[in-house]
N, C-alpha and C. Protein backbone atom coordinates (compact mmCIF):
# COMPACT_ATOMS: atom_id res chain seq x y z
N UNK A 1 4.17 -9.00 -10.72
CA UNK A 1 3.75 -8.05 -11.72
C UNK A 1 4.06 -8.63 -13.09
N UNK A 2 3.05 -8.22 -14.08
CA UNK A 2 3.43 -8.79 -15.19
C UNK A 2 3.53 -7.74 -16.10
N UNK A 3 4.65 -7.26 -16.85
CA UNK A 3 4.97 -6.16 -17.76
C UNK A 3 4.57 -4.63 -16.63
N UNK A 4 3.88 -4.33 -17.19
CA UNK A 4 3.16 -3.25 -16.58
C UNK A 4 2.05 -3.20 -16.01
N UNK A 5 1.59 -4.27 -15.48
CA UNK A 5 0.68 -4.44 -15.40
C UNK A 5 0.43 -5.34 -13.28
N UNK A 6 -0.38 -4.92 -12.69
CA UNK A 6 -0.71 -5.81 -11.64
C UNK A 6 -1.96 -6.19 -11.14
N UNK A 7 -2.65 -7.17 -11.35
CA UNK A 7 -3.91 -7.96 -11.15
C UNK A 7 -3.64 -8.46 -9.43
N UNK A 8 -5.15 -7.70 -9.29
CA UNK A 8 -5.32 -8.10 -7.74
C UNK A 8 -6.20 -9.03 -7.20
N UNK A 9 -6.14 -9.35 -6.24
CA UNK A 9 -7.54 -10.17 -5.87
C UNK A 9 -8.09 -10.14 -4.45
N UNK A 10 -9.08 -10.16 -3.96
CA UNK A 10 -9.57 -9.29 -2.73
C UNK A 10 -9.94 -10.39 -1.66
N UNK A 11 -9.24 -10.28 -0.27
CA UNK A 11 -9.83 -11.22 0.26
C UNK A 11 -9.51 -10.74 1.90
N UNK A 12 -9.85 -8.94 1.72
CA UNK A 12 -9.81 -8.13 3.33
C UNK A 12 -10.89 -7.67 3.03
N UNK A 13 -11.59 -7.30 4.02
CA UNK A 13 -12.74 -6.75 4.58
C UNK A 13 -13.01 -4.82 4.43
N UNK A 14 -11.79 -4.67 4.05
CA UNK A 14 -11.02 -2.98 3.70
C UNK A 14 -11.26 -2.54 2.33
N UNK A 15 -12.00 -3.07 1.68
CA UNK A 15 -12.60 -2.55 0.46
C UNK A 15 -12.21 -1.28 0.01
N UNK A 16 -12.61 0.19 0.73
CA UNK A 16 -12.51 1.00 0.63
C UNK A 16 -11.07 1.61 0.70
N UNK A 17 -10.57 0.72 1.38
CA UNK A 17 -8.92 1.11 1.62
C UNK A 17 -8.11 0.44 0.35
N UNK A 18 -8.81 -0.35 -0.07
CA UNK A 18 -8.05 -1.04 -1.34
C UNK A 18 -8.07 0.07 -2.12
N UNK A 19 -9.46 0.19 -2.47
CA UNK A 19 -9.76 1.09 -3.74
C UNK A 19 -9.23 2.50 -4.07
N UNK A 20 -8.83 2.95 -2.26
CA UNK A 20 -8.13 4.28 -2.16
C UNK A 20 -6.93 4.07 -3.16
N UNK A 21 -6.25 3.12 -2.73
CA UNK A 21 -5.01 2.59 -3.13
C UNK A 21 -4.70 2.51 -4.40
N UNK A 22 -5.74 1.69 -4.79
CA UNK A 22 -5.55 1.99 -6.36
C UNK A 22 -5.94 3.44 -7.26
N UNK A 23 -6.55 3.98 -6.21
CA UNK A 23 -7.23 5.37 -6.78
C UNK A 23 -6.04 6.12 -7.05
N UNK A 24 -5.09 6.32 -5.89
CA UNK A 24 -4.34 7.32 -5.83
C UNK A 24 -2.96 7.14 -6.60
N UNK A 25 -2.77 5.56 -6.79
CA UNK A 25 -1.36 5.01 -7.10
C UNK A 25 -1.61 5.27 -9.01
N UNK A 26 -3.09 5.54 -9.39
CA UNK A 26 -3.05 5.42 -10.75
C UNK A 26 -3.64 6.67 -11.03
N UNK A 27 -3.61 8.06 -10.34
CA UNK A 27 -3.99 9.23 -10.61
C UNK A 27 -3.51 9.56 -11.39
N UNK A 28 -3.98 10.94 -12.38
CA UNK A 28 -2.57 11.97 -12.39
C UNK A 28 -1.80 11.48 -13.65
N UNK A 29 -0.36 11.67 -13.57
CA UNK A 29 0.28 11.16 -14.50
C UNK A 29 1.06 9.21 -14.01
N UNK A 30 0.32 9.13 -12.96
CA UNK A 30 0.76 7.45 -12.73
C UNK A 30 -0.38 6.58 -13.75
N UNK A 31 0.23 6.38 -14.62
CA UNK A 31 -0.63 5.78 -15.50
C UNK A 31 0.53 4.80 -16.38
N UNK A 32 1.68 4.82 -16.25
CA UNK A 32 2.01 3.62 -16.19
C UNK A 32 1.94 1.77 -15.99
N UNK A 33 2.01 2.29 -15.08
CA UNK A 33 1.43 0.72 -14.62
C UNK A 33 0.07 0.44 -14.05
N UNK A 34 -0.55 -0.60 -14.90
CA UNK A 34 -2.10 -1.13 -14.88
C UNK A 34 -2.39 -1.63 -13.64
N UNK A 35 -3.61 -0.99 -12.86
CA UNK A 35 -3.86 -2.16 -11.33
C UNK A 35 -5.40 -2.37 -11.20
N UNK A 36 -5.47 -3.69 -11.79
CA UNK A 36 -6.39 -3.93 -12.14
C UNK A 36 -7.12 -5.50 -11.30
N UNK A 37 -8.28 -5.58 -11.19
CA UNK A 37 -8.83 -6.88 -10.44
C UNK A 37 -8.51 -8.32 -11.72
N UNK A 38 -8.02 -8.78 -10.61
CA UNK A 38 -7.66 -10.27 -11.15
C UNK A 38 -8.72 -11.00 -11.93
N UNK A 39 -8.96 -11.20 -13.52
CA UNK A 39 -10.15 -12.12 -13.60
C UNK A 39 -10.17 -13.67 -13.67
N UNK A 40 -10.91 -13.77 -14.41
CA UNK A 40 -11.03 -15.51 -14.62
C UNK A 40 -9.61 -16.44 -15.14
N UNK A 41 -9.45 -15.42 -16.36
CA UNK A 41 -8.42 -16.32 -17.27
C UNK A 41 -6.84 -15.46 -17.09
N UNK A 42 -6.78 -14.92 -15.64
CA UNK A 42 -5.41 -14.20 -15.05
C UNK A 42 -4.94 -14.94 -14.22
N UNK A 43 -4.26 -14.62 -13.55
CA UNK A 43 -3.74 -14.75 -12.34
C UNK A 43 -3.33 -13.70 -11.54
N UNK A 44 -3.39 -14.08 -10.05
CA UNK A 44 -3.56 -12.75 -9.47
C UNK A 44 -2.14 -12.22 -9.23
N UNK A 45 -1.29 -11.39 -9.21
CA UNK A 45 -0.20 -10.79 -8.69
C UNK A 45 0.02 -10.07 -7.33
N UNK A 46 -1.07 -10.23 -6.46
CA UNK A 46 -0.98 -9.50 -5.26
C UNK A 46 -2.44 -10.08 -5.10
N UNK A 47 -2.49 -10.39 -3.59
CA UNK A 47 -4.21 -10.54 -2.84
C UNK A 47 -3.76 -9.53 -1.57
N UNK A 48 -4.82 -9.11 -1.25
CA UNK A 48 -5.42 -8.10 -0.60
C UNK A 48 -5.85 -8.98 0.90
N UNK A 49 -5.51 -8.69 1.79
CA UNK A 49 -5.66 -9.82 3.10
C UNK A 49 -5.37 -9.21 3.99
N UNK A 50 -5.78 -9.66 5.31
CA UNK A 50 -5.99 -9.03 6.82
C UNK A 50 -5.75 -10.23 7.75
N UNK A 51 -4.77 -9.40 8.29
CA UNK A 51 -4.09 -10.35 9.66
C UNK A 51 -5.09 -9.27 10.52
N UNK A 52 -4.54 -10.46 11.61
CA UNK A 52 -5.20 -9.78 12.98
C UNK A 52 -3.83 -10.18 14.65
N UNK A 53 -3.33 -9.48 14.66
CA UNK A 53 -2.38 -9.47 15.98
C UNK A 53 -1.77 -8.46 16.12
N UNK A 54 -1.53 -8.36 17.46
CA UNK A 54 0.10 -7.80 18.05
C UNK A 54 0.69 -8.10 18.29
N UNK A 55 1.21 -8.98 18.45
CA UNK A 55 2.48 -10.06 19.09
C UNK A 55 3.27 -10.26 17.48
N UNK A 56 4.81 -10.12 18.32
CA UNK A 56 5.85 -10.51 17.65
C UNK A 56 6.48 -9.72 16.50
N UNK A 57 5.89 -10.37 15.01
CA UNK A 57 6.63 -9.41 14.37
C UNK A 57 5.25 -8.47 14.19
N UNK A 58 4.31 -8.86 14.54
CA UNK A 58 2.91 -7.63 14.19
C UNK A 58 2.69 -6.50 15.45
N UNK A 59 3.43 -6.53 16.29
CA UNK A 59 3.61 -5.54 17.05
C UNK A 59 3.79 -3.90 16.24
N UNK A 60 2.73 -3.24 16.31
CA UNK A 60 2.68 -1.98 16.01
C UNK A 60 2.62 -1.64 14.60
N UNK A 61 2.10 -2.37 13.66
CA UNK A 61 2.62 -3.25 12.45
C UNK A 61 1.29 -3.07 12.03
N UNK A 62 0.97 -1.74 11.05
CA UNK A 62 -0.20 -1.74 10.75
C UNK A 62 -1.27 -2.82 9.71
N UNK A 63 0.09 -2.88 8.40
CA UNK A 63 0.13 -3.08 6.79
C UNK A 63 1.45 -3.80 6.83
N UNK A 64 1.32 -4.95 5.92
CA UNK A 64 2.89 -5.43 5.32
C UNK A 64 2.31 -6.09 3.94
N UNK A 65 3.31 -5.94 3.04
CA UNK A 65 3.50 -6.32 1.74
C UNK A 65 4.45 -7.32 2.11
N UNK A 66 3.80 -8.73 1.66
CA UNK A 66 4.85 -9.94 1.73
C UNK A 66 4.93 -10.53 0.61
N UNK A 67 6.14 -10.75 0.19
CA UNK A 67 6.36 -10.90 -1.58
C UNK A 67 6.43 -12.78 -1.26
N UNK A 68 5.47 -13.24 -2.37
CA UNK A 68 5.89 -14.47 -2.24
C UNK A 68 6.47 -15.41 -3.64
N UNK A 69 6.86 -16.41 -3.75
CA UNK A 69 6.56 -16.73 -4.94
C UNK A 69 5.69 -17.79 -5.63
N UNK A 70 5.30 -16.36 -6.79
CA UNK A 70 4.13 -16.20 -7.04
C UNK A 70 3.22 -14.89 -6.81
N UNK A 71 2.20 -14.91 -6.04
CA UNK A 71 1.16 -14.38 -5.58
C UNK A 71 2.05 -13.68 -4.41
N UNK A 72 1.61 -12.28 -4.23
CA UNK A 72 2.13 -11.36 -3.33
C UNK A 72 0.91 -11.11 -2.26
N UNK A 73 1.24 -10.71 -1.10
CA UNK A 73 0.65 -10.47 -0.34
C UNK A 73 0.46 -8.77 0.32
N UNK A 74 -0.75 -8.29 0.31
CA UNK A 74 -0.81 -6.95 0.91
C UNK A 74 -1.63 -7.31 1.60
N UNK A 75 -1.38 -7.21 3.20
CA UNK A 75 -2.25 -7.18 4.10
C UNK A 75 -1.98 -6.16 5.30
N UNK A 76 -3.46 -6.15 5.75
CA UNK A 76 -4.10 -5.36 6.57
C UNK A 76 -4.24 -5.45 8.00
N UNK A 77 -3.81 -4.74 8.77
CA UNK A 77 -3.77 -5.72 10.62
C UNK A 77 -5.23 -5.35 11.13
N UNK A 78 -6.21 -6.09 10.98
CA UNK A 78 -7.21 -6.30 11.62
C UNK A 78 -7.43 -5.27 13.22
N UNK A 79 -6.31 -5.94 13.90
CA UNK A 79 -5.72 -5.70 15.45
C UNK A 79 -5.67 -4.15 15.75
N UNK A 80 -5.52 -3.56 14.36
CA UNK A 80 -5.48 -1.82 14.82
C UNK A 80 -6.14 -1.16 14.00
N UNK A 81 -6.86 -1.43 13.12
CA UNK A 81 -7.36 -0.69 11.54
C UNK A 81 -8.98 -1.33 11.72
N UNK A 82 -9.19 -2.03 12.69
CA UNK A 82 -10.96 -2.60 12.68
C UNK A 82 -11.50 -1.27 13.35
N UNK A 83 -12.98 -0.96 13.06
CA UNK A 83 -13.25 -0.18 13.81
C UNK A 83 -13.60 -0.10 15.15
N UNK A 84 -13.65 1.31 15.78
CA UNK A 84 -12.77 1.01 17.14
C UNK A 84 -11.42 0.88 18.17
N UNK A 85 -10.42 0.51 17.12
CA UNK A 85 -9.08 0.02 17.18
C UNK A 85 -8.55 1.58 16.85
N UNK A 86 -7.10 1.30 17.39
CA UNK A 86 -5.81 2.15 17.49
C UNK A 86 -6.23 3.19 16.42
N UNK A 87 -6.39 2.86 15.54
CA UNK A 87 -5.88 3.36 13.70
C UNK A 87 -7.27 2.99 13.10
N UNK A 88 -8.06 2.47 13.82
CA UNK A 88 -9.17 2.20 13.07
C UNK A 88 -10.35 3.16 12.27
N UNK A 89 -9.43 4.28 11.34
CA UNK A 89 -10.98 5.04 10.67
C UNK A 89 -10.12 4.81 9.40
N UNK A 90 -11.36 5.03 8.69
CA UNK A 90 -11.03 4.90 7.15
C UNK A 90 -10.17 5.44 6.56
N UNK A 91 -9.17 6.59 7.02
CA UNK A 91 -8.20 7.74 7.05
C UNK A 91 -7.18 7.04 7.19
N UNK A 92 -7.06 6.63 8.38
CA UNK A 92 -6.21 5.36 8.62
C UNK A 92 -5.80 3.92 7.46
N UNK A 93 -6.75 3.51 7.39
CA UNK A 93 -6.47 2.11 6.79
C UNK A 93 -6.36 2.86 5.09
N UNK A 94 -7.15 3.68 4.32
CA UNK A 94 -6.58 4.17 3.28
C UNK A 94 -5.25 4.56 3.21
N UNK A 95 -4.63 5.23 4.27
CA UNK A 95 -3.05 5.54 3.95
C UNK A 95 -2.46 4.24 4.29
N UNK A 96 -2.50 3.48 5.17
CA UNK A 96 -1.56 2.16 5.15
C UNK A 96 -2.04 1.49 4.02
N UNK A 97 -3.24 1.02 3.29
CA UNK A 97 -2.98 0.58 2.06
C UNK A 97 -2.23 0.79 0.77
N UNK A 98 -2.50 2.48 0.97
CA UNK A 98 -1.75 3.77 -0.35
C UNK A 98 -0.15 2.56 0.25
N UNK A 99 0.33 3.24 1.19
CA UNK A 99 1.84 2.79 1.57
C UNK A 99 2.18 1.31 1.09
N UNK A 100 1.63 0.49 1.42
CA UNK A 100 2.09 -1.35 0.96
C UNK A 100 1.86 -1.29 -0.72
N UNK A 101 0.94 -0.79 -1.32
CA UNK A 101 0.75 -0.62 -2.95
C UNK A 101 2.13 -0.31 -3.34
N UNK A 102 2.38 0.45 -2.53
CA UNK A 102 3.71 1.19 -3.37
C UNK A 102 4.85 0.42 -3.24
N UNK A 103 4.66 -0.49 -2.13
CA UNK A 103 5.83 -1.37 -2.39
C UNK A 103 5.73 -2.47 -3.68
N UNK A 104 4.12 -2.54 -3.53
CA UNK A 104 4.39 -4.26 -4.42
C UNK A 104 4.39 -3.02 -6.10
N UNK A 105 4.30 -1.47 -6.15
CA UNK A 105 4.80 -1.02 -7.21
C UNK A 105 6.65 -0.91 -7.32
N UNK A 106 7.08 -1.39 -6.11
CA UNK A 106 8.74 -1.51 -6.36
C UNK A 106 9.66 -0.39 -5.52
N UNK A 107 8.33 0.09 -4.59
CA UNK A 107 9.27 1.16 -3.87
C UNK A 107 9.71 0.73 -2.37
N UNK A 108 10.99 0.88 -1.69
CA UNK A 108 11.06 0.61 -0.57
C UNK A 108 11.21 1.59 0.56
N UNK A 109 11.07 1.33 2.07
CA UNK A 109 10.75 2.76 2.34
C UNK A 109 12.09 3.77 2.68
N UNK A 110 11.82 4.75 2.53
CA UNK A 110 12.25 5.87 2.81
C UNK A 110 12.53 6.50 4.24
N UNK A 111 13.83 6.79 4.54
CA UNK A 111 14.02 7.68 5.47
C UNK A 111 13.08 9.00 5.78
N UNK A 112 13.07 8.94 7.58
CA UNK A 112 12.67 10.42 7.20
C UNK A 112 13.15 11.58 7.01
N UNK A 113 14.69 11.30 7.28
CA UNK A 113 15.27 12.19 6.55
C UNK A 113 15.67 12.29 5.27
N UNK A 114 15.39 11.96 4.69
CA UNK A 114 15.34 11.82 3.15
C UNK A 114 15.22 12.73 2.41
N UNK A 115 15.99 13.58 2.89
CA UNK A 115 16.24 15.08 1.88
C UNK A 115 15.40 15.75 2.52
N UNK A 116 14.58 15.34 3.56
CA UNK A 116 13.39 16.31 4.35
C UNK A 116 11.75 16.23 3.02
N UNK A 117 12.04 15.29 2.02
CA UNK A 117 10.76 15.51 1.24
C UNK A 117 9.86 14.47 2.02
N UNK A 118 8.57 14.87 1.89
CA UNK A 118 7.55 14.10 2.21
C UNK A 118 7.51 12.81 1.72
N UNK A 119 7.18 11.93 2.04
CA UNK A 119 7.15 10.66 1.03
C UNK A 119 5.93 9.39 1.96
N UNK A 120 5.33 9.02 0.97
CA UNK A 120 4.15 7.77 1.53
C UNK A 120 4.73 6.64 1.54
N UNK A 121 6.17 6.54 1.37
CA UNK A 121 6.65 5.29 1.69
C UNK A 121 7.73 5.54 3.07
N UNK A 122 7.51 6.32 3.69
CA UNK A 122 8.83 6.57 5.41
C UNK A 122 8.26 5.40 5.62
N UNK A 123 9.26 5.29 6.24
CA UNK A 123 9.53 3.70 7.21
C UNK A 123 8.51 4.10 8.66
N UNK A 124 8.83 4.84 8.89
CA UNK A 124 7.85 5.44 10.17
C UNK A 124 6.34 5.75 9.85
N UNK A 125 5.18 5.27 10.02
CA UNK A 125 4.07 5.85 10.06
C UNK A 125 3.78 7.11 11.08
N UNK A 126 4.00 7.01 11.72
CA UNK A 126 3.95 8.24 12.59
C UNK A 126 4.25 9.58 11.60
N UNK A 127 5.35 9.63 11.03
CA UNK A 127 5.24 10.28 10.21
C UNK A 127 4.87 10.86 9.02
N UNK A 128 3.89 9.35 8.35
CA UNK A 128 2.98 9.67 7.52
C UNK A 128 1.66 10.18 7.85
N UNK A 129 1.35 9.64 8.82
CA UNK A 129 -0.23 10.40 9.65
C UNK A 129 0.40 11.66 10.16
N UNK A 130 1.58 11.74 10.64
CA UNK A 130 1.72 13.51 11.09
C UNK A 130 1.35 14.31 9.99
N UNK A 131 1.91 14.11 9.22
CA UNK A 131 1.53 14.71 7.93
C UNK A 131 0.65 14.79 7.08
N UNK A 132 -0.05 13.83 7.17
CA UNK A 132 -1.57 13.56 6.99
C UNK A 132 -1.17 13.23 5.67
N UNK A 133 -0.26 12.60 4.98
CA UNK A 133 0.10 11.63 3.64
C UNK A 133 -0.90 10.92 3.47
N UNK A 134 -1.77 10.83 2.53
CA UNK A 134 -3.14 9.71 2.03
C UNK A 134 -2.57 8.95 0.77
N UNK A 135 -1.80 9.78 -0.14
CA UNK A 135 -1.56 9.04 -1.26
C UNK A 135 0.11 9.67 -1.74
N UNK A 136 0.26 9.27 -3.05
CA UNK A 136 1.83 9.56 -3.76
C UNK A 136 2.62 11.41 -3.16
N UNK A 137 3.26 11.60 -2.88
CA UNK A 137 3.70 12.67 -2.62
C UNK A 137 4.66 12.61 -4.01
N UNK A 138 5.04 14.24 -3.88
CA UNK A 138 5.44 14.94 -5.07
C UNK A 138 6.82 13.78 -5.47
N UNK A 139 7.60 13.90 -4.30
CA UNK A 139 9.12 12.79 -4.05
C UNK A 139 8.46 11.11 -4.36
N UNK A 140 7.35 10.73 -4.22
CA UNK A 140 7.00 9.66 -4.81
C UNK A 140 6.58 9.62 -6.42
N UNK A 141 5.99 10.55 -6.76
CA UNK A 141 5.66 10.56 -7.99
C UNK A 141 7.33 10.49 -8.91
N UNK A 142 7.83 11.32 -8.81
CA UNK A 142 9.13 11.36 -9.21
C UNK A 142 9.99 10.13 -8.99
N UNK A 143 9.39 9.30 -8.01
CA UNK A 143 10.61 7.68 -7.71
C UNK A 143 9.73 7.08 -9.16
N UNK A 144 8.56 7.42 -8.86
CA UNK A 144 7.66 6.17 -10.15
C UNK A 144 7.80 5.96 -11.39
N UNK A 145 8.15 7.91 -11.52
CA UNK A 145 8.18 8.12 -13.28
C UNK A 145 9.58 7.55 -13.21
N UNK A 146 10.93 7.80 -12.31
CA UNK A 146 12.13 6.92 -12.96
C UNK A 146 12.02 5.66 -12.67
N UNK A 147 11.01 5.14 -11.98
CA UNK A 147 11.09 3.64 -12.05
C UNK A 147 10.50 2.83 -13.36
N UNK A 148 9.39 3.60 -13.35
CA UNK A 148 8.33 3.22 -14.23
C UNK A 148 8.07 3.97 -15.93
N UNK A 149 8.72 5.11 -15.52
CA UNK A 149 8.61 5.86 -17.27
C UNK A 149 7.51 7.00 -16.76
């Protein structure tokens, strides 16, 4: 991230799940921090990418945010979010994108007991689809503004 700012660059097949992501992470009063497509004379701060497995550490493993240095990684598991697959509707892959955004915005996840508030960053998905979480919950908005202003 640079200041306030995070330039992306696209290279999953989840288009629509990106765009959720940025839709929801910059609603509202999240207007803090800029998330914007990477151009010519930038560099990117996060690419947008799709694994495909179950084995190992991608076992059950929808979405992971892998910080590198440099260029960050948000990707997408092919293996359960294609259509057809486990998790595969657009409902699906929009909330696991909403969820990894919010990390490479600086959040890590959350218990689910966590005061009992809702939150799009639980460590458990199960409990974000129980709940049908798509984007920032009230307990997320509130981590952002003290993270972020």
């Amino acid at each position: 991230m640079d200041g306030n700012e995070i330039a992306w660059d696209d290279e999953s097949k989840f288009d629509d799940a990106r765009k959720h992501a940025v839709k929801v992470w910059t609603a509202g009063t999240l207007k803090k921090v800029k998330i914007k497509l990477d151009g010519a004379t930038s560099y990117a701060d996060v690419e947008w990418r799709d694994a495909n497995s179950i084995t190992g550490k991608w076992r059950d493993v929808y979405g992971k945010w892998a910080p590198q240095h440099g260029t960050d990684h948000l990707l997408l598991n092919r293996a359960y979010l294609d259509d057809g697959k486990r998790k595969g509707t657009d409902e699906h892959r929009r909330r696991v994108a909403a969820h990894e955004l919010g990390h490479a915005l600086g959040f890590c996840h959350k218990s689910y007991g966590y005061g009992m508030h809702p939150s799009l960053l639980w460590a458990d998905y199960g409990h974000i689809s129980g709940k049908k979480i798509n984007g920032p919950t009230e307990t997320d908005v509130k981590a952002y503004h003290a993270l972020w202003g």
